[in-house]
Structures are given as C-alpha cells and as structure tokens.
PDB file of N, CA and C in Angstrom:
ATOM      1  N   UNK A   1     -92.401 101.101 128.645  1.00  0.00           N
ATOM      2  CA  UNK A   1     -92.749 102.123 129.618  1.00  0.00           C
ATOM      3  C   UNK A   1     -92.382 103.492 129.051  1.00  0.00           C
ATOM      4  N   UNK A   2     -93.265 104.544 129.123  1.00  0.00           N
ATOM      5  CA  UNK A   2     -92.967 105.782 128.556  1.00  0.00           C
ATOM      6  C   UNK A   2     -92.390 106.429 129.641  1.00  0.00           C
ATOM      7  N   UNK A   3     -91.006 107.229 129.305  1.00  0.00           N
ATOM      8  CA  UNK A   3     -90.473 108.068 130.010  1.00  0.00           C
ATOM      9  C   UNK A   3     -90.151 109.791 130.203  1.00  0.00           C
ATOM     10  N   UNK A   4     -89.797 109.989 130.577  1.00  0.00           N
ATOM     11  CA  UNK A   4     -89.579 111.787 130.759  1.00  0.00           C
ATOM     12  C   UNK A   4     -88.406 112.156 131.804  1.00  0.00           C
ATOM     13  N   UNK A   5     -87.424 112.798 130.763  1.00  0.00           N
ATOM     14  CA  UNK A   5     -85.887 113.251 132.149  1.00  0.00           C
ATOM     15  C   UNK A   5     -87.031 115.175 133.254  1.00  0.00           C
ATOM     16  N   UNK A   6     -86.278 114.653 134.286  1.00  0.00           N
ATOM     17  CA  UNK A   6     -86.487 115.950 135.143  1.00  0.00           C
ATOM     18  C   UNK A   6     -86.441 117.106 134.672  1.00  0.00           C
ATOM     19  N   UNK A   7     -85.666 117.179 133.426  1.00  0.00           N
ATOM     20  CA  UNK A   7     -85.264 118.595 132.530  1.00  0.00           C
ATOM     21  C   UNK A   7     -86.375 118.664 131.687  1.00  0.00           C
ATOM     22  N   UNK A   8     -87.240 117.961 130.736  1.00  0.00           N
ATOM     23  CA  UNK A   8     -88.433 118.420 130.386  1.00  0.00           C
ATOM     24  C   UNK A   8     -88.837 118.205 131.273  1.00  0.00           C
ATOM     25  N   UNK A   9     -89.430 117.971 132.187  1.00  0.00           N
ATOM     26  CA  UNK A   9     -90.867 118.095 133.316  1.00  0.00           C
ATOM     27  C   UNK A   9     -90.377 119.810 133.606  1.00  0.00           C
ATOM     28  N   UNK A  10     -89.638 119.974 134.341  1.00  0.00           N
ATOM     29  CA  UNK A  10     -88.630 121.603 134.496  1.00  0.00           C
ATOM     30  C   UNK A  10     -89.252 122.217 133.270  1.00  0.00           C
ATOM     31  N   UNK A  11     -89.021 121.942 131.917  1.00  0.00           N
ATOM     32  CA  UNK A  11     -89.267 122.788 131.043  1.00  0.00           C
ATOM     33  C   UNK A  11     -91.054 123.023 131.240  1.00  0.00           C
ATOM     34  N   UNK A  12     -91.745 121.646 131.281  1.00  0.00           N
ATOM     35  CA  UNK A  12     -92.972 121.936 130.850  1.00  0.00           C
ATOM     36  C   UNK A  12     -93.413 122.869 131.842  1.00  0.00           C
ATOM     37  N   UNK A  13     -93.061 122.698 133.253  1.00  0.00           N
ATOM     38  CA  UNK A  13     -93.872 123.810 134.299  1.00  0.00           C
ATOM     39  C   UNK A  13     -93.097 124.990 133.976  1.00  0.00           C
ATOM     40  N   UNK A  14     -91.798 125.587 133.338  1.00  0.00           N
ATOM     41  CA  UNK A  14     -91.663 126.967 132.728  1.00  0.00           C
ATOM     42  C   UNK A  14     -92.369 127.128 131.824  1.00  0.00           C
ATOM     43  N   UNK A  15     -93.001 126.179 131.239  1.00  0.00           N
ATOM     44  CA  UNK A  15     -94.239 126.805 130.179  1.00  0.00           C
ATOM     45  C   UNK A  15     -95.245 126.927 130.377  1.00  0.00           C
ATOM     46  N   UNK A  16     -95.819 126.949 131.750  1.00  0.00           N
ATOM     47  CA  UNK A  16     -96.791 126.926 131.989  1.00  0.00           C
ATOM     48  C   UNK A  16     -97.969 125.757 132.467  1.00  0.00           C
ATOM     49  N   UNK A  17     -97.310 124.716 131.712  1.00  0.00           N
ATOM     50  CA  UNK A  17     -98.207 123.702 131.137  1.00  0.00           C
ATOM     51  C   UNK A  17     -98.891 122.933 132.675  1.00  0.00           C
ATOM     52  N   UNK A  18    -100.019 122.432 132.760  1.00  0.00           N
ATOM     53  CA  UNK A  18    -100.430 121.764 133.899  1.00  0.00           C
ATOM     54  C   UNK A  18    -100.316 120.480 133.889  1.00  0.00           C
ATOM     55  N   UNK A  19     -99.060 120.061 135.298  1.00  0.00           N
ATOM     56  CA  UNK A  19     -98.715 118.794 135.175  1.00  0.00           C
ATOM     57  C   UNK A  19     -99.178 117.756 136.399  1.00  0.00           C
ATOM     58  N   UNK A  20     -99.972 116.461 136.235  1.00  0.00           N
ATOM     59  CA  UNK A  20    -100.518 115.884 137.231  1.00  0.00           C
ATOM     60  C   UNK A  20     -99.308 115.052 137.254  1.00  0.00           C
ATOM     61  N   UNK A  21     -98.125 115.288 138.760  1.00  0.00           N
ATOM     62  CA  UNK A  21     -97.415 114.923 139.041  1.00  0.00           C
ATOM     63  C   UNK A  21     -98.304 113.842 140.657  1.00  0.00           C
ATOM     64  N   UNK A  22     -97.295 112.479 140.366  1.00  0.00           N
ATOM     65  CA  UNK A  22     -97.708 111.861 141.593  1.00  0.00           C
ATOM     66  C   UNK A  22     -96.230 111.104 142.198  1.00  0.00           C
ATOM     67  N   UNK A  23     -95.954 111.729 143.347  1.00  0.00           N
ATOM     68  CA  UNK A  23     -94.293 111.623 144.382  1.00  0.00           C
ATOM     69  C   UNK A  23     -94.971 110.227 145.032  1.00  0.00           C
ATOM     70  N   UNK A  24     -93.969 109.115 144.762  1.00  0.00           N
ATOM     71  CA  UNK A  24     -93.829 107.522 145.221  1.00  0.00           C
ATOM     72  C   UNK A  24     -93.254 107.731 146.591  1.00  0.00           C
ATOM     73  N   UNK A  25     -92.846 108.642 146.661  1.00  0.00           N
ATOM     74  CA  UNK A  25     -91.806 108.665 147.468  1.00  0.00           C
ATOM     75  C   UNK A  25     -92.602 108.269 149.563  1.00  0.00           C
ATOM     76  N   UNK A  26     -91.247 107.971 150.679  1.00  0.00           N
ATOM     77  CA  UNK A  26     -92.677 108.370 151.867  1.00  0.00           C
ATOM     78  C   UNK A  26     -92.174 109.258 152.093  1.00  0.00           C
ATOM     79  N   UNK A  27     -93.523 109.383 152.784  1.00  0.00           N
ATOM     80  CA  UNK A  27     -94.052 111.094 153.762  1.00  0.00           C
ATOM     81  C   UNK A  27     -92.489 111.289 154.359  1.00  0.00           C
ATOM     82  N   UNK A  28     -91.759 110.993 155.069  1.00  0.00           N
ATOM     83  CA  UNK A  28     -90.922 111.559 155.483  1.00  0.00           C
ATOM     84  C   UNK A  28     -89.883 112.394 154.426  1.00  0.00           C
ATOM     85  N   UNK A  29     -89.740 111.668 153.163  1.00  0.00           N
ATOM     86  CA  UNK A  29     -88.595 112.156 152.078  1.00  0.00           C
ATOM     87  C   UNK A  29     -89.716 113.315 151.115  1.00  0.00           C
ATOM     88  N   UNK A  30     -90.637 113.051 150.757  1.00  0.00           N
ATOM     89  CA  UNK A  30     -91.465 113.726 150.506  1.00  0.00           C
ATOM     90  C   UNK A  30     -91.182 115.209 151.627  1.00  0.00           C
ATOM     91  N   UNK A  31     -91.059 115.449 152.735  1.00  0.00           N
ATOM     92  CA  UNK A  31     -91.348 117.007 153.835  1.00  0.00           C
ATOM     93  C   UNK A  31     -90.048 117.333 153.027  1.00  0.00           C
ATOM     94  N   UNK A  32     -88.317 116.328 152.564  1.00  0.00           N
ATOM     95  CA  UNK A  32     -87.751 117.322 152.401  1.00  0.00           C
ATOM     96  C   UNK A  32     -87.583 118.518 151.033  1.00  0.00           C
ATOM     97  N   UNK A  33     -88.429 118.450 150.661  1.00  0.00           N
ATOM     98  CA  UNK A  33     -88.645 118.614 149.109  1.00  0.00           C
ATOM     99  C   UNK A  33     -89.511 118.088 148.210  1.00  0.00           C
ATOM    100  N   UNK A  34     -90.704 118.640 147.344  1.00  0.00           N
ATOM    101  CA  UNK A  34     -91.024 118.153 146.138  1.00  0.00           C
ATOM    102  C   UNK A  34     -91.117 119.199 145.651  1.00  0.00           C
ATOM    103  N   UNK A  35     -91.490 118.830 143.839  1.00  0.00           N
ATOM    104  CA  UNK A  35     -91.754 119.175 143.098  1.00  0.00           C
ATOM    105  C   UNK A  35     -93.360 120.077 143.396  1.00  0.00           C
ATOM    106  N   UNK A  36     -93.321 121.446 143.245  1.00  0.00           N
ATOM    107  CA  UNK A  36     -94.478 121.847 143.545  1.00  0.00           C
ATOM    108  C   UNK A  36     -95.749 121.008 142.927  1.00  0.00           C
ATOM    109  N   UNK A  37     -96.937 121.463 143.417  1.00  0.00           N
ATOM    110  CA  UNK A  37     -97.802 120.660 143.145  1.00  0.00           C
ATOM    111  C   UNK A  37     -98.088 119.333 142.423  1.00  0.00           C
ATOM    112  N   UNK A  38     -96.967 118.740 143.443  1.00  0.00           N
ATOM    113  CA  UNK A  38     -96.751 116.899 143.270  1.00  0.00           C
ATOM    114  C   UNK A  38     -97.879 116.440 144.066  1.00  0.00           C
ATOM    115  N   UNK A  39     -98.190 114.865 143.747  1.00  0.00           N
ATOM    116  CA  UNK A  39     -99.498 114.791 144.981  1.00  0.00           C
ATOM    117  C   UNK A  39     -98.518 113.402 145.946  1.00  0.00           C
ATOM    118  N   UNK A  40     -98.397 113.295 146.965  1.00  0.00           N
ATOM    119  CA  UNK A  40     -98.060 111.937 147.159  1.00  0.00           C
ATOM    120  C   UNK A  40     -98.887 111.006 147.829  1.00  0.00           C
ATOM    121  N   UNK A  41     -98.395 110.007 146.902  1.00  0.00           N
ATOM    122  CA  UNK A  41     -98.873 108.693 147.064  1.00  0.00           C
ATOM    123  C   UNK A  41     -98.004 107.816 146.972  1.00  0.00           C
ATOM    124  N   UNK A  42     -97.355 107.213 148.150  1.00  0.00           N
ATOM    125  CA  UNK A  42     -96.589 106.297 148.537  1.00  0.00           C
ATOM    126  C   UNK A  42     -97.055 105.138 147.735  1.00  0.00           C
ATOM    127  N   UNK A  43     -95.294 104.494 147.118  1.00  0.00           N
ATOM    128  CA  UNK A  43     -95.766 103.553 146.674  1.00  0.00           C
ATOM    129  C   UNK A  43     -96.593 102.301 147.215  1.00  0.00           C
ATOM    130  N   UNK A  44     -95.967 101.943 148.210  1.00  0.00           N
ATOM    131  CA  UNK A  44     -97.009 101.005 148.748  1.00  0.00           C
ATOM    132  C   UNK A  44     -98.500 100.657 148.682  1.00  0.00           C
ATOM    133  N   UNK A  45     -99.212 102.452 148.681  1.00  0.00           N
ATOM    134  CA  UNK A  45    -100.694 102.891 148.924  1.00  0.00           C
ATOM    135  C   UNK A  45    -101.102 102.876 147.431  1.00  0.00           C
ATOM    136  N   UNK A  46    -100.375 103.206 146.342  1.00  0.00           N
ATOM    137  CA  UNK A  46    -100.951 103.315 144.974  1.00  0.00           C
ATOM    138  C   UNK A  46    -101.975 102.568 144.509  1.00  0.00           C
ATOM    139  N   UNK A  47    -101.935 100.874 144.808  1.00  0.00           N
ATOM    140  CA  UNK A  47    -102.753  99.921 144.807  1.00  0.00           C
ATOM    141  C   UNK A  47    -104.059 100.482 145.402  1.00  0.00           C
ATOM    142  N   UNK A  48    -104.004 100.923 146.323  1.00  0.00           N
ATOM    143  CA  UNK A  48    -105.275 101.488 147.313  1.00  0.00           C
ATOM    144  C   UNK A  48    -105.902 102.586 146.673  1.00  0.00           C
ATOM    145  N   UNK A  49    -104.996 103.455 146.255  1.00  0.00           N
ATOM    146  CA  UNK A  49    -105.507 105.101 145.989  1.00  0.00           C
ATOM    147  C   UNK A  49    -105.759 105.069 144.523  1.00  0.00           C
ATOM    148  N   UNK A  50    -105.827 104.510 143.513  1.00  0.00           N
ATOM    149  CA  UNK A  50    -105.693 104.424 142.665  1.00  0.00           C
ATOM    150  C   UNK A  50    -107.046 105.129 141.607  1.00  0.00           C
ATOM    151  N   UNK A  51    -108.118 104.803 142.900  1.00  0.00           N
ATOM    152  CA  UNK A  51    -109.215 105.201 142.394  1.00  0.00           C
ATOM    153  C   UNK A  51    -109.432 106.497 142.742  1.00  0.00           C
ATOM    154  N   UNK A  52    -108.754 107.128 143.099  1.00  0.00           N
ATOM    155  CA  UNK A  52    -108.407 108.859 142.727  1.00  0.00           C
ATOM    156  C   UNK A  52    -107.452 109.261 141.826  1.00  0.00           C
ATOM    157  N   UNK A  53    -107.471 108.410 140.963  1.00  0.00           N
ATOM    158  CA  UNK A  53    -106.704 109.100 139.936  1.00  0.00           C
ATOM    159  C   UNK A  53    -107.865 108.655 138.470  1.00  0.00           C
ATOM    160  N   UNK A  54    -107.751 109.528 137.495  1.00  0.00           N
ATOM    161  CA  UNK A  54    -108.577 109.993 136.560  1.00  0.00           C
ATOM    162  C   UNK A  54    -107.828 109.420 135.623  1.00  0.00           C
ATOM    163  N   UNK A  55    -108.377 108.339 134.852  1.00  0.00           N
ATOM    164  CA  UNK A  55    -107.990 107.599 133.510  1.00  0.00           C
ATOM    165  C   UNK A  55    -107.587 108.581 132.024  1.00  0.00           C
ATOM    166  N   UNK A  56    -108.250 109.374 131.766  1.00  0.00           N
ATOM    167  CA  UNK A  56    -108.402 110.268 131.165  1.00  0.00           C
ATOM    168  C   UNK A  56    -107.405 111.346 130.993  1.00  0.00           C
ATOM    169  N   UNK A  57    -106.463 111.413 132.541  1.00  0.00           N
ATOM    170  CA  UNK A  57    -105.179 112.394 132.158  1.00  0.00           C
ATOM    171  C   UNK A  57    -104.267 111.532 132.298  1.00  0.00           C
ATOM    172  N   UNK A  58    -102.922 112.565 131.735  1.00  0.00           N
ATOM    173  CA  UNK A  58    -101.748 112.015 131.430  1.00  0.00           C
ATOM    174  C   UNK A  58    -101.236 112.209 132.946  1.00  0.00           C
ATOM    175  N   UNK A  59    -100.380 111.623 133.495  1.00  0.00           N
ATOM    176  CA  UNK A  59     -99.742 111.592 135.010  1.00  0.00           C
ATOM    177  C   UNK A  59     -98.310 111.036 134.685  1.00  0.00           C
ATOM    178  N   UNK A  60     -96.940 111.668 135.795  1.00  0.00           N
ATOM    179  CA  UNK A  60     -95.893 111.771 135.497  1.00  0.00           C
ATOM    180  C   UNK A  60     -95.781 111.408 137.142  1.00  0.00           C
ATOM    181  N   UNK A  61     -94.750 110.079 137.332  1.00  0.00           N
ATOM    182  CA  UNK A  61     -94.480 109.360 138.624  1.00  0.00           C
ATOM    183  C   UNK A  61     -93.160 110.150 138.802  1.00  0.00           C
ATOM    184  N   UNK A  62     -93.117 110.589 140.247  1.00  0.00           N
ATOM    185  CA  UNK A  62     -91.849 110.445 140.700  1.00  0.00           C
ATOM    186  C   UNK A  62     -91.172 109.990 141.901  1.00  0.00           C
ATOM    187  N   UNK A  63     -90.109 109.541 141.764  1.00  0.00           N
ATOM    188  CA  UNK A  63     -89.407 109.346 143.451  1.00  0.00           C
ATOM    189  C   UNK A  63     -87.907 109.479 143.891  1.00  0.00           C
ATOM    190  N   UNK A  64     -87.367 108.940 144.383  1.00  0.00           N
ATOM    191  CA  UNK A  64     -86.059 109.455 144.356  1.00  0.00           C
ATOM    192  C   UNK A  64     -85.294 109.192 143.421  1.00  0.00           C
ATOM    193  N   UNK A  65     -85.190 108.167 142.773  1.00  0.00           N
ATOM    194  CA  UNK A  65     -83.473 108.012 141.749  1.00  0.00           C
ATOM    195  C   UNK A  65     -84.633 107.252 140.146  1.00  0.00           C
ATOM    196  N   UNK A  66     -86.205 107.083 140.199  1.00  0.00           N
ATOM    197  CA  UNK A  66     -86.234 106.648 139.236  1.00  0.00           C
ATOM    198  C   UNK A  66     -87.200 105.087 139.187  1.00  0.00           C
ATOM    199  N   UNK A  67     -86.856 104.422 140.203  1.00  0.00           N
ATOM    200  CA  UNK A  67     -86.612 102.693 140.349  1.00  0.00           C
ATOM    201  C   UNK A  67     -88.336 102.334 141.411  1.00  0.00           C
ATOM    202  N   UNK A  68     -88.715 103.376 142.058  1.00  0.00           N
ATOM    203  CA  UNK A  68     -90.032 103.240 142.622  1.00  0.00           C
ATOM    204  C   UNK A  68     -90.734 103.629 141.500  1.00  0.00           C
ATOM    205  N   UNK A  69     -90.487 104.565 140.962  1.00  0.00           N
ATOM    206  CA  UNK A  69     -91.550 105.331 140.383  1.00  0.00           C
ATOM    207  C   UNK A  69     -91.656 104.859 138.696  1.00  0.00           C
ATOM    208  N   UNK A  70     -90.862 104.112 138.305  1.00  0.00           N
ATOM    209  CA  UNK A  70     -90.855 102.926 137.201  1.00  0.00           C
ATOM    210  C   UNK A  70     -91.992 101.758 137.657  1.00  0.00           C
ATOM    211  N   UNK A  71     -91.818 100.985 138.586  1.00  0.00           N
ATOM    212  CA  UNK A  71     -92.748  99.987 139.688  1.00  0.00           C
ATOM    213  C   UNK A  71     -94.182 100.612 139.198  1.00  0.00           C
ATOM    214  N   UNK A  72     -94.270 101.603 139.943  1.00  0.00           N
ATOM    215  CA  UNK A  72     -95.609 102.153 140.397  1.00  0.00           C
ATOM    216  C   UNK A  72     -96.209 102.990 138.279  1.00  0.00           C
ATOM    217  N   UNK A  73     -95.067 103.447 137.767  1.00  0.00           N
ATOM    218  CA  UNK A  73     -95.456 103.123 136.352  1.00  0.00           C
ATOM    219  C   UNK A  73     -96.136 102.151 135.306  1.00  0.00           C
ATOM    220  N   UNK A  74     -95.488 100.959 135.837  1.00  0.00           N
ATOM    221  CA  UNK A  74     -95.284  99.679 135.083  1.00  0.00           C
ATOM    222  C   UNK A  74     -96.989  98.803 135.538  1.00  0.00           C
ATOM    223  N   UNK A  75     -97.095  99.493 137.299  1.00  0.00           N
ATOM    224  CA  UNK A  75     -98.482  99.025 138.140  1.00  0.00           C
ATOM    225  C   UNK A  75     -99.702  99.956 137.110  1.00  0.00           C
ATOM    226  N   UNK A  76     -99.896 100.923 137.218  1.00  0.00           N
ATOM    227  CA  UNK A  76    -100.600 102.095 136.938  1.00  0.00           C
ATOM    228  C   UNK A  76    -101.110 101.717 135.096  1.00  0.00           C
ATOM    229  N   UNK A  77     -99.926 101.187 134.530  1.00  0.00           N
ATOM    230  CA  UNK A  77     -99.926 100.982 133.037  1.00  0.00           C
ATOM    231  C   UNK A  77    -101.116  99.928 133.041  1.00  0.00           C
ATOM    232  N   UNK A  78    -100.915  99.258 133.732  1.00  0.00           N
ATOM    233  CA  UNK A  78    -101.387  97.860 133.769  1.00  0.00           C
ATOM    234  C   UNK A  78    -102.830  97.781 133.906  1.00  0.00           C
ATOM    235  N   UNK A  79    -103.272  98.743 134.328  1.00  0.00           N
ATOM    236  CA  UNK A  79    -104.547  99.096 134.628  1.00  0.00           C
ATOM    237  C   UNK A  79    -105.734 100.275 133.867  1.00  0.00           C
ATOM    238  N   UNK A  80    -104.225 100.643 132.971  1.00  0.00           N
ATOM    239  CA  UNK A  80    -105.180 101.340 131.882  1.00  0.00           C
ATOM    240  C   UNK A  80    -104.956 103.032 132.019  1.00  0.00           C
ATOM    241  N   UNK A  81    -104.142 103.508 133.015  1.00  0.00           N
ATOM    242  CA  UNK A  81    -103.564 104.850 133.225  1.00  0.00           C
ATOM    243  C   UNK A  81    -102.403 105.179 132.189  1.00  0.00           C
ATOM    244  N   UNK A  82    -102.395 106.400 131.501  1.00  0.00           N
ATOM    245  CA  UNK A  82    -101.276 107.163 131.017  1.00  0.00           C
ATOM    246  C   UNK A  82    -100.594 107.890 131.752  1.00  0.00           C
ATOM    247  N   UNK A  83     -99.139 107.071 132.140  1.00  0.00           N
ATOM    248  CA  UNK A  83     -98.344 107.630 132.965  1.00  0.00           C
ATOM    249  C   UNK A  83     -97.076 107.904 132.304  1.00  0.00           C
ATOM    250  N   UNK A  84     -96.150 108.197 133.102  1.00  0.00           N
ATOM    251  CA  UNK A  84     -94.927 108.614 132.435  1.00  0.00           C
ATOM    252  C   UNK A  84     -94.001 108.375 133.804  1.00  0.00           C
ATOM    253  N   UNK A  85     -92.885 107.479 133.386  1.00  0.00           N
ATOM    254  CA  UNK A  85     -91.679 107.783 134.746  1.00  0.00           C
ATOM    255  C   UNK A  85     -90.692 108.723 134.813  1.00  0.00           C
ATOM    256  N   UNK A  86     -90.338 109.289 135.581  1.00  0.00           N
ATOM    257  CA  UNK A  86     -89.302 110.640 135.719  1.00  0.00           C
ATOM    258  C   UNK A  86     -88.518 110.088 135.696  1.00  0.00           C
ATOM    259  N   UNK A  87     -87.777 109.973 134.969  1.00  0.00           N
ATOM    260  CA  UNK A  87     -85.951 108.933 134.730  1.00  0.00           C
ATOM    261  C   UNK A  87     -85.252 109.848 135.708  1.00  0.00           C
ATOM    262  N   UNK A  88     -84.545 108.891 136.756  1.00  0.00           N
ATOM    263  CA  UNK A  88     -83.502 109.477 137.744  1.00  0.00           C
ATOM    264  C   UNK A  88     -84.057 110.539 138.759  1.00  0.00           C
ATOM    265  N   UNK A  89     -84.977 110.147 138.614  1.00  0.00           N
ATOM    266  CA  UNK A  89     -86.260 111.070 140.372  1.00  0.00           C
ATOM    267  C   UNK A  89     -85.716 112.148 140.496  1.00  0.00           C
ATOM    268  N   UNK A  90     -85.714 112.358 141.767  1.00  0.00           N
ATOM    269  CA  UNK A  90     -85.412 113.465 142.333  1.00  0.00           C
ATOM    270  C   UNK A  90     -83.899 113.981 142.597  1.00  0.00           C
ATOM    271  N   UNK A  91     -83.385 112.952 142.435  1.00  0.00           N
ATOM    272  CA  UNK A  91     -81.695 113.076 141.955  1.00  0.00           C
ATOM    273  C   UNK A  91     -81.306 113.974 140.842  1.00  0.00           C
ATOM    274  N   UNK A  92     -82.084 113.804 140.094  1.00  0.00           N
ATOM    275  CA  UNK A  92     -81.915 114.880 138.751  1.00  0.00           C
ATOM    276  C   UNK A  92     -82.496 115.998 138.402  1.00  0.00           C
ATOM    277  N   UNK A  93     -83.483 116.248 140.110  1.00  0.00           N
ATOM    278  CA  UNK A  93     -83.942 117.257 139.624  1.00  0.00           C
ATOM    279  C   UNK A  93     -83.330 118.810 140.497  1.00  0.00           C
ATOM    280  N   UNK A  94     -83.512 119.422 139.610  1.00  0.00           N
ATOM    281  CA  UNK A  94     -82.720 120.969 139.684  1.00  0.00           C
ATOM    282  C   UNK A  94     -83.766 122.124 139.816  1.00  0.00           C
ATOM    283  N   UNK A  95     -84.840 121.955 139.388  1.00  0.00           N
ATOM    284  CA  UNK A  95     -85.774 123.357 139.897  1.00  0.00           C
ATOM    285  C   UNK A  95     -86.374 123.156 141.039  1.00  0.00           C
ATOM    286  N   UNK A  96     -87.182 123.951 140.752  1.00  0.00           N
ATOM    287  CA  UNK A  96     -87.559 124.394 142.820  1.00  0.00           C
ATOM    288  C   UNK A  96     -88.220 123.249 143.263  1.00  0.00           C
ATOM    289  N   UNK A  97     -88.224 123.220 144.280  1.00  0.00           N
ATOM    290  CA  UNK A  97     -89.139 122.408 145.798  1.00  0.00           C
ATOM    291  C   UNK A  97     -90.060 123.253 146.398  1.00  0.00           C
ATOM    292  N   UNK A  98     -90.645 122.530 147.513  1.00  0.00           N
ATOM    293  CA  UNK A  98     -91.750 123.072 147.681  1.00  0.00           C
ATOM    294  C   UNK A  98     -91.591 122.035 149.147  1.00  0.00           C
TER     295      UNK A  98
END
C-alpha cells in the first residue's frame, strides 16, 4: 500500500499542488473539520461511489487516525485506482480545516 504522512500532504497544498483528497470519515466527524477541498465519502459508501472517481488521477484517503482510510486504500487499489493513505489521519494533521 502506498503511503503519505499529513506533513507532506501540508507541504504539497503549500505548493500549490492540486490534491484529489477523499475524507472516509462520517458526515458528522467530517462538519468538525477537514482538510480543505477534501471530498467525503464515507467509508461504507466507497463501494457505491466509486464510479465518481477518475482512474487516471492520483487520490490521497483520509480519516481519523489512518486505519479506515488504509481499508478504503487497500478497496480502491484493488480495483485499479492510484491512491495513497494518509498515515495517522487526521490526528496528525496540523494545517488548516475547513
């Protein structure tokens, strides 16, 4: 499984860079905070929604500590998506919310 700490994802949006972030997390933990222009998709629904997501880009899972958003990595891989898990979710992360 390919990974990424919260501190480069942090770096890449100070560089500018455009990141297709997708929050595992639910709607309720999701209102208290994300990562700006995160999209969420509960893990549960990923199976379902899946066909809105574009084979072709790279996508970076997140959720709270790491352990959903590995799951929904490991699902996503499996099917032929380039994803990436945020090691230690939202626990580790330190720049802004939204």
């Amino acid at each position: 499984m390919n990974v990424i700490t919260a501190k480069q994802v942090e770096e890449l949006i100070k560089e500018g860079k455009t990141l297709n972030l997708i929050d595992v997390r639910e709607a309720d933990e999701v209102e208290a905070g994300k990562i700006p222009g995160a999209v969420n998709i509960p893990l549960g629904l990923i199976e379902f929604r899946m066909n809105e997501l574009d084979k072709t880009k790279d996508y970076i899972i997140v959720c709270r500590s790491g352990a959903r958003s590995g799951r929904a990595t490991q699902f996503l891989e499996s099917y032929g998506f380039k994803v990436k898990n945020m090691t230690s979710g939202m626990l580790a992360w330190e720049g802004s919310v939204e």
